[in-house]
N, C-alpha and C. Protein backbone atom coordinates (compact mmCIF):
# COMPACT_ATOMS: atom_id res chain seq x y z
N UNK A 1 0.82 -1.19 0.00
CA UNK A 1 0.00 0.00 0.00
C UNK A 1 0.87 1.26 0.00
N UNK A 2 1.93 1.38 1.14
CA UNK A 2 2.77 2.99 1.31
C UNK A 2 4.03 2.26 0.09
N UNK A 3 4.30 1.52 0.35
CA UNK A 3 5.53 0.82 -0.92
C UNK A 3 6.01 1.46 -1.01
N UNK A 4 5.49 2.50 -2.20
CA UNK A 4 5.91 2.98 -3.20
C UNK A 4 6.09 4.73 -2.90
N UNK A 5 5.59 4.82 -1.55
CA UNK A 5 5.69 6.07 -0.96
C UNK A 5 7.28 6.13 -0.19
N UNK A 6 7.11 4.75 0.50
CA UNK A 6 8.73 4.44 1.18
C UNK A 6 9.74 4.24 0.54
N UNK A 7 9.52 3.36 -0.73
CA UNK A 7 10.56 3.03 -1.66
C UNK A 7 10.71 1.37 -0.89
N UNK A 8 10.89 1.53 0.09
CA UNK A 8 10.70 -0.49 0.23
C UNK A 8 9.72 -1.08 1.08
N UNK A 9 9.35 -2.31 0.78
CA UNK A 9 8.16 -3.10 1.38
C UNK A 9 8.56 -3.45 2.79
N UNK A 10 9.63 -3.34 3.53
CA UNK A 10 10.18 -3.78 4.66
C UNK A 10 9.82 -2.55 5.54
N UNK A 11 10.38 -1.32 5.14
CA UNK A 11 9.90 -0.27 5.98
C UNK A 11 8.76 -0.19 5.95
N UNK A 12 7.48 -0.38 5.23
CA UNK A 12 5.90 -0.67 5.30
C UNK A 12 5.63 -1.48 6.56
N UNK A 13 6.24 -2.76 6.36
CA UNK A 13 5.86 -3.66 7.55
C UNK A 13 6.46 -3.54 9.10
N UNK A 14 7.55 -2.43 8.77
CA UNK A 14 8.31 -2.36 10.38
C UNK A 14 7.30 -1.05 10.75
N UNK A 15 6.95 -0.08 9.91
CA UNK A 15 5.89 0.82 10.70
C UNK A 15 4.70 0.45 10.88
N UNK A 16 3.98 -0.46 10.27
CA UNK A 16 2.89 -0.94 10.91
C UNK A 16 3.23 -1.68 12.00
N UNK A 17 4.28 -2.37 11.81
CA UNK A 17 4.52 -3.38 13.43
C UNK A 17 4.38 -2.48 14.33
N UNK A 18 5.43 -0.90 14.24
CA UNK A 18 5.89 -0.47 15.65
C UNK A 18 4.72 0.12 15.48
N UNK A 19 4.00 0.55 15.01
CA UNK A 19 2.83 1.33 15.00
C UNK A 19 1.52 0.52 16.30
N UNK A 20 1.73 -0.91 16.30
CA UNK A 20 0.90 -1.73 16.57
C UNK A 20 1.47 -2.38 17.71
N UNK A 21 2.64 -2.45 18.15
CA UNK A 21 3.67 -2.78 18.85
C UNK A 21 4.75 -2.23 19.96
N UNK A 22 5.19 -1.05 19.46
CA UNK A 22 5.60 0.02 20.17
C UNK A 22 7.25 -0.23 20.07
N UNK A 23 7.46 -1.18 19.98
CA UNK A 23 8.87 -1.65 19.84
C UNK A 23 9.30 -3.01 19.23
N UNK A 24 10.26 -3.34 18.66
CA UNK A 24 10.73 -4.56 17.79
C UNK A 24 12.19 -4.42 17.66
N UNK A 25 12.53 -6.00 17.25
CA UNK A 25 13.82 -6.10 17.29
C UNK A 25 14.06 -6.61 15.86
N UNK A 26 14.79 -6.67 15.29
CA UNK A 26 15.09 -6.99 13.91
C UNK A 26 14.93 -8.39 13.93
N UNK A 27 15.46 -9.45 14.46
CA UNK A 27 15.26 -10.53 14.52
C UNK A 27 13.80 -11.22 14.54
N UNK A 28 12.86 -10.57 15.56
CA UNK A 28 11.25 -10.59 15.59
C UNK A 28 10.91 -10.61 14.55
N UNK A 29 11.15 -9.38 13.60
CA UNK A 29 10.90 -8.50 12.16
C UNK A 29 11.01 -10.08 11.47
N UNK A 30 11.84 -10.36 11.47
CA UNK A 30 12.38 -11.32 9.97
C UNK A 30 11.42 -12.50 10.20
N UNK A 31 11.42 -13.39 11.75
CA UNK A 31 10.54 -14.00 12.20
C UNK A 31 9.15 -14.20 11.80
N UNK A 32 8.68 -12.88 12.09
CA UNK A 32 7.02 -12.50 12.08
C UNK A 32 6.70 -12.14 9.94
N UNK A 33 7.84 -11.75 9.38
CA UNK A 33 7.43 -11.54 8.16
C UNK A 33 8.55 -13.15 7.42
N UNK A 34 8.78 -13.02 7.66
CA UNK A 34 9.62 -14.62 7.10
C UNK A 34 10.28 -14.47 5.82
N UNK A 35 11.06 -13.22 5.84
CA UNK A 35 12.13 -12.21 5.09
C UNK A 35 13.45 -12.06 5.35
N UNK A 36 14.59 -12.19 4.68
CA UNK A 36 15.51 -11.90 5.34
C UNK A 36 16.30 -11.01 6.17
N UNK A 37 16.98 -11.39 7.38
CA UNK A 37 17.58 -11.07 8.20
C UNK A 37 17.84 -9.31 8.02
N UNK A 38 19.09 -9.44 7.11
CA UNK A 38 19.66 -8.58 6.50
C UNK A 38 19.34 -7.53 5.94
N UNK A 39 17.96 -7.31 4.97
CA UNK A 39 17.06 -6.64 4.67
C UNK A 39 16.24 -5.73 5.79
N UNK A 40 15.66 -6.66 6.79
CA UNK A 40 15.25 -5.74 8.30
C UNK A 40 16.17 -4.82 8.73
N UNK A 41 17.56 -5.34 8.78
CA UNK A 41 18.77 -4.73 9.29
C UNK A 41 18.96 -3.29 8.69
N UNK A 42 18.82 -3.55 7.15
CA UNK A 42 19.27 -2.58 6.82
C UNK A 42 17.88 -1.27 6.44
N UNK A 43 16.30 -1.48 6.52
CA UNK A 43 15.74 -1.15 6.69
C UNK A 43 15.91 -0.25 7.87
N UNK A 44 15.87 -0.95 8.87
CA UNK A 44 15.84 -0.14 10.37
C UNK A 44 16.95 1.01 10.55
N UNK A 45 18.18 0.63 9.88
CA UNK A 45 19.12 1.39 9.95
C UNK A 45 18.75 2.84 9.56
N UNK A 46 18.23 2.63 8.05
CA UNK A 46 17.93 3.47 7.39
C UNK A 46 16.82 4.43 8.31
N UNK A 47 15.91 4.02 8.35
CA UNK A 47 14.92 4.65 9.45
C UNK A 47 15.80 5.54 10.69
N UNK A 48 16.72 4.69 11.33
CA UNK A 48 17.35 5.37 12.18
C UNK A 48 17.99 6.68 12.15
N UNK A 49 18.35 6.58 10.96
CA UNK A 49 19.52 7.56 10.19
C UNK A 49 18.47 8.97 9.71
N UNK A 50 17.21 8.56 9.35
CA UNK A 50 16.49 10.00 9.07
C UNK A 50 15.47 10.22 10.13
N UNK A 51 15.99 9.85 11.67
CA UNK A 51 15.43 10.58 13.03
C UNK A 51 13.91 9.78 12.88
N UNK A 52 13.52 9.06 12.65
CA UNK A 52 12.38 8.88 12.43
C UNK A 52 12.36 7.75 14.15
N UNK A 53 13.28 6.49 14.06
CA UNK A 53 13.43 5.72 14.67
C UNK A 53 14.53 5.97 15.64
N UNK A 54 14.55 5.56 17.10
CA UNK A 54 15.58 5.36 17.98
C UNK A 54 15.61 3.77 18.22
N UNK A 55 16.78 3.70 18.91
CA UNK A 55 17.66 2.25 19.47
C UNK A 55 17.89 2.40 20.31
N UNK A 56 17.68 1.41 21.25
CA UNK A 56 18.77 1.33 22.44
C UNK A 56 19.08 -0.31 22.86
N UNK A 57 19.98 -0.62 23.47
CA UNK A 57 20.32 -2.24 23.73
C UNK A 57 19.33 -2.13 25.25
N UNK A 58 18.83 -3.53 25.24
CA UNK A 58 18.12 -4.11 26.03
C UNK A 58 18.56 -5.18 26.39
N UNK A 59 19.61 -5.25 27.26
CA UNK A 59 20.74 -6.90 27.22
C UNK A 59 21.62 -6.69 25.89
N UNK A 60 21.70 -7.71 25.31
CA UNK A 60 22.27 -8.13 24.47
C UNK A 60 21.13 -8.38 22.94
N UNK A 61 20.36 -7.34 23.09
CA UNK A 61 19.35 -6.75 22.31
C UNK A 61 18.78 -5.58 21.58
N UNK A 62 19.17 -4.97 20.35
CA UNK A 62 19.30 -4.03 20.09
C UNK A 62 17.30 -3.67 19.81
N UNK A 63 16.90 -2.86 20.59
CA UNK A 63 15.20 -2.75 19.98
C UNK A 63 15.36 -0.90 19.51
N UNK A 64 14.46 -1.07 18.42
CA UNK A 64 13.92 -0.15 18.04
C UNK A 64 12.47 0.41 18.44
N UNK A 65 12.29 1.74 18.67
CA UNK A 65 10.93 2.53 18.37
C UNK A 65 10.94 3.71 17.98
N UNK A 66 9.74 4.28 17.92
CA UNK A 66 9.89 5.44 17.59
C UNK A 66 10.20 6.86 18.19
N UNK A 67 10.56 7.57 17.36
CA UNK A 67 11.37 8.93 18.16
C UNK A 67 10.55 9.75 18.82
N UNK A 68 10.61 10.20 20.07
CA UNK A 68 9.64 10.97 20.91
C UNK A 68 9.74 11.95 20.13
N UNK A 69 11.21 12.72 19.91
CA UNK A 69 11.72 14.15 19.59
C UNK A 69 11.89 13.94 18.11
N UNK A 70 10.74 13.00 17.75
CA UNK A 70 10.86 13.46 15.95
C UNK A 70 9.65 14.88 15.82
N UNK A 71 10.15 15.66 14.96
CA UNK A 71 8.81 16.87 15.11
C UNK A 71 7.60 16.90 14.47
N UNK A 72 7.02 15.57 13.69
CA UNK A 72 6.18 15.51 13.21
C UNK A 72 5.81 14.06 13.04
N UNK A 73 6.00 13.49 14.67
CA UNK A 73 5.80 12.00 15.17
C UNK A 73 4.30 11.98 15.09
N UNK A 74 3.17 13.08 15.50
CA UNK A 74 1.66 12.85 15.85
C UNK A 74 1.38 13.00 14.38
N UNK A 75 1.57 13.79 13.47
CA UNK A 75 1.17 13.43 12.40
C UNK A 75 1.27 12.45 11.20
N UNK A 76 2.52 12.06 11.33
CA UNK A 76 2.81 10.66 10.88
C UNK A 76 2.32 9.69 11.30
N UNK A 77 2.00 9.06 12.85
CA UNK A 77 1.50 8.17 13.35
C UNK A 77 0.23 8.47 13.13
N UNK A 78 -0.27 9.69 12.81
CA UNK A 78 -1.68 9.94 12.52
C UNK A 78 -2.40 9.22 11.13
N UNK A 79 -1.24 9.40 10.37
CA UNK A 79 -1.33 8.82 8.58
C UNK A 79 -0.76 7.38 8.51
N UNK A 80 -0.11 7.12 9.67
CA UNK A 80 0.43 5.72 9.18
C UNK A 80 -1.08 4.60 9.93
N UNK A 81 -1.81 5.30 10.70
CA UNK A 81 -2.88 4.99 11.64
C UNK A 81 -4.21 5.22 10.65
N UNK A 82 -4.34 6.05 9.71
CA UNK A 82 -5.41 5.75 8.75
C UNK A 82 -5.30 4.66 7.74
N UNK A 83 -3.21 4.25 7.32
CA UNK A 83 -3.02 3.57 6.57
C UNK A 83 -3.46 1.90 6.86
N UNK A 84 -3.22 2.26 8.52
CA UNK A 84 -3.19 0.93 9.00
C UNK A 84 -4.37 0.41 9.53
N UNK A 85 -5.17 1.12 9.69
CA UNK A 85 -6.98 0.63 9.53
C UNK A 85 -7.66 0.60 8.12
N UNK A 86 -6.91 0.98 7.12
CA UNK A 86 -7.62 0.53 5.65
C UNK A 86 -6.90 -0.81 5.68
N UNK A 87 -6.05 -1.77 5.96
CA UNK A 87 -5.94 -2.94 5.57
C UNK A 87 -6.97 -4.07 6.27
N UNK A 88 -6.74 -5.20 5.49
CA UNK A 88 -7.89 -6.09 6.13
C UNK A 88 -7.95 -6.72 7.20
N UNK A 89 -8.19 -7.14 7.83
CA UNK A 89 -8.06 -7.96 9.30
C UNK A 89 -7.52 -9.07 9.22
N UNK A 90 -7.38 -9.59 8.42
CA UNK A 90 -6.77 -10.79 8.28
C UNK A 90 -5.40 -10.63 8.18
N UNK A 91 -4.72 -9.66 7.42
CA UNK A 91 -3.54 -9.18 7.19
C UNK A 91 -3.32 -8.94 9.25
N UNK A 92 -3.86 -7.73 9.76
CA UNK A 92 -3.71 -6.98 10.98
C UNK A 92 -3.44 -8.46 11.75
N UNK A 93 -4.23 -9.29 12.02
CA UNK A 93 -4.00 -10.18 13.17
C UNK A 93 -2.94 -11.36 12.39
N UNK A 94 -3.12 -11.68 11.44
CA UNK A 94 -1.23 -12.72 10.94
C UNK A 94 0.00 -11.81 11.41
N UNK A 95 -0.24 -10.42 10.81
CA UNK A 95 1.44 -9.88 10.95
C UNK A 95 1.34 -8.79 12.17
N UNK A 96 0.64 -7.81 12.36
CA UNK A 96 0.75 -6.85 13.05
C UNK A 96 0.38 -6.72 14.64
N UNK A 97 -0.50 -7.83 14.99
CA UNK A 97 -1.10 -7.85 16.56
C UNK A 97 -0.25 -8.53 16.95
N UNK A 98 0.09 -8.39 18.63
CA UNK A 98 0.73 -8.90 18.88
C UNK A 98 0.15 -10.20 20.04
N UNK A 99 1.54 -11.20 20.18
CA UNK A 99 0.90 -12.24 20.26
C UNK A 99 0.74 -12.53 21.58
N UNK A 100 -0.36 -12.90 22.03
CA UNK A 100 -1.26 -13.49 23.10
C UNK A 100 -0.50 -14.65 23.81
N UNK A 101 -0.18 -14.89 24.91
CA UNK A 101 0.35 -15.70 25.24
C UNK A 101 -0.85 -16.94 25.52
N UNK A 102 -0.53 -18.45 25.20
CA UNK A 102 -1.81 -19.18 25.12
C UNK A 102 -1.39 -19.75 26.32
N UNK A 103 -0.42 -20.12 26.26
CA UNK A 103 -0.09 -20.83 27.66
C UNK A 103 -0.59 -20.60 29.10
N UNK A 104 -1.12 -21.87 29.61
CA UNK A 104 -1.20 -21.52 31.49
C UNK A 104 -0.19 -20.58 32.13
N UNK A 105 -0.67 -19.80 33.03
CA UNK A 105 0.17 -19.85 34.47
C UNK A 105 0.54 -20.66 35.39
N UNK A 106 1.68 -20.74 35.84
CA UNK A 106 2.10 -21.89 36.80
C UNK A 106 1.08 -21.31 38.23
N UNK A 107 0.90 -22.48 39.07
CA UNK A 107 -0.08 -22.17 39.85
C UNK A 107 0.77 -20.94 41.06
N UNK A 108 2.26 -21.78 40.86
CA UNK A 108 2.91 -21.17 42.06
C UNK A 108 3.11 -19.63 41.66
N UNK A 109 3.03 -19.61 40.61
CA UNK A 109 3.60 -17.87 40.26
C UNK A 109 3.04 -16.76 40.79
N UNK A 110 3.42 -15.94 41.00
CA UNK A 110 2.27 -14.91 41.71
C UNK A 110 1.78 -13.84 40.44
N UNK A 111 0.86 -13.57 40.64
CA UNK A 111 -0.21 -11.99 39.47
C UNK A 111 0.79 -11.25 39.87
């Protein structure tokens, strides 16, 4: 849909993720779209590089989101947020929601 506005299909799918997500790691990225590694990598970079996206390590985890101090973060998330309710639901819950844990709680664990 933005494609051709971004110039690549990878940055499409990493702003709807973080859009939907709030944060991601490149590795997730490749995971959840089943694309190569390398391509996310260099996507995100790119993003990084025109203030759009920040990084920081989380362990031995580099995550991305988006820039508080970008100056036209509410209006972008505003347009990437009309972009991302015209797609279909079927698309939204395969790639973009995030995932529900199905599994029990152990009894001993505490809330």
């Amino acid at each position: 849909m933005l494609e051709s506005l971004f110039g690549n299909k990878n940055i499409e799918k990493i702003l709807f993720f973080l859009l939907a997500n709030k944060k991601c790691y490149p590795y997730q990225l490749q995971k959840r779209f089943d694309v190569p590694l390398y391509g996310m990598q260099k996507a995100l970079d790119r993003l990084e590089k025109s203030q759009l996206l920040v990084s920081f390590l989380y362990g031995k985890t580099r995550m991305y989101e988006f820039n508080p101090m970008y100056p036209f973060l509410k209006e972008f998330k505003f347009f990437l947020q009309k972009a991302y309710d015209s797609l279909p639901n079927k698309i939204k819950n395969v790639y973009y929601e995030p995932v529900i844990r199905t599994r029990p709680r152990k009894r001993t664990k505490p809330l």
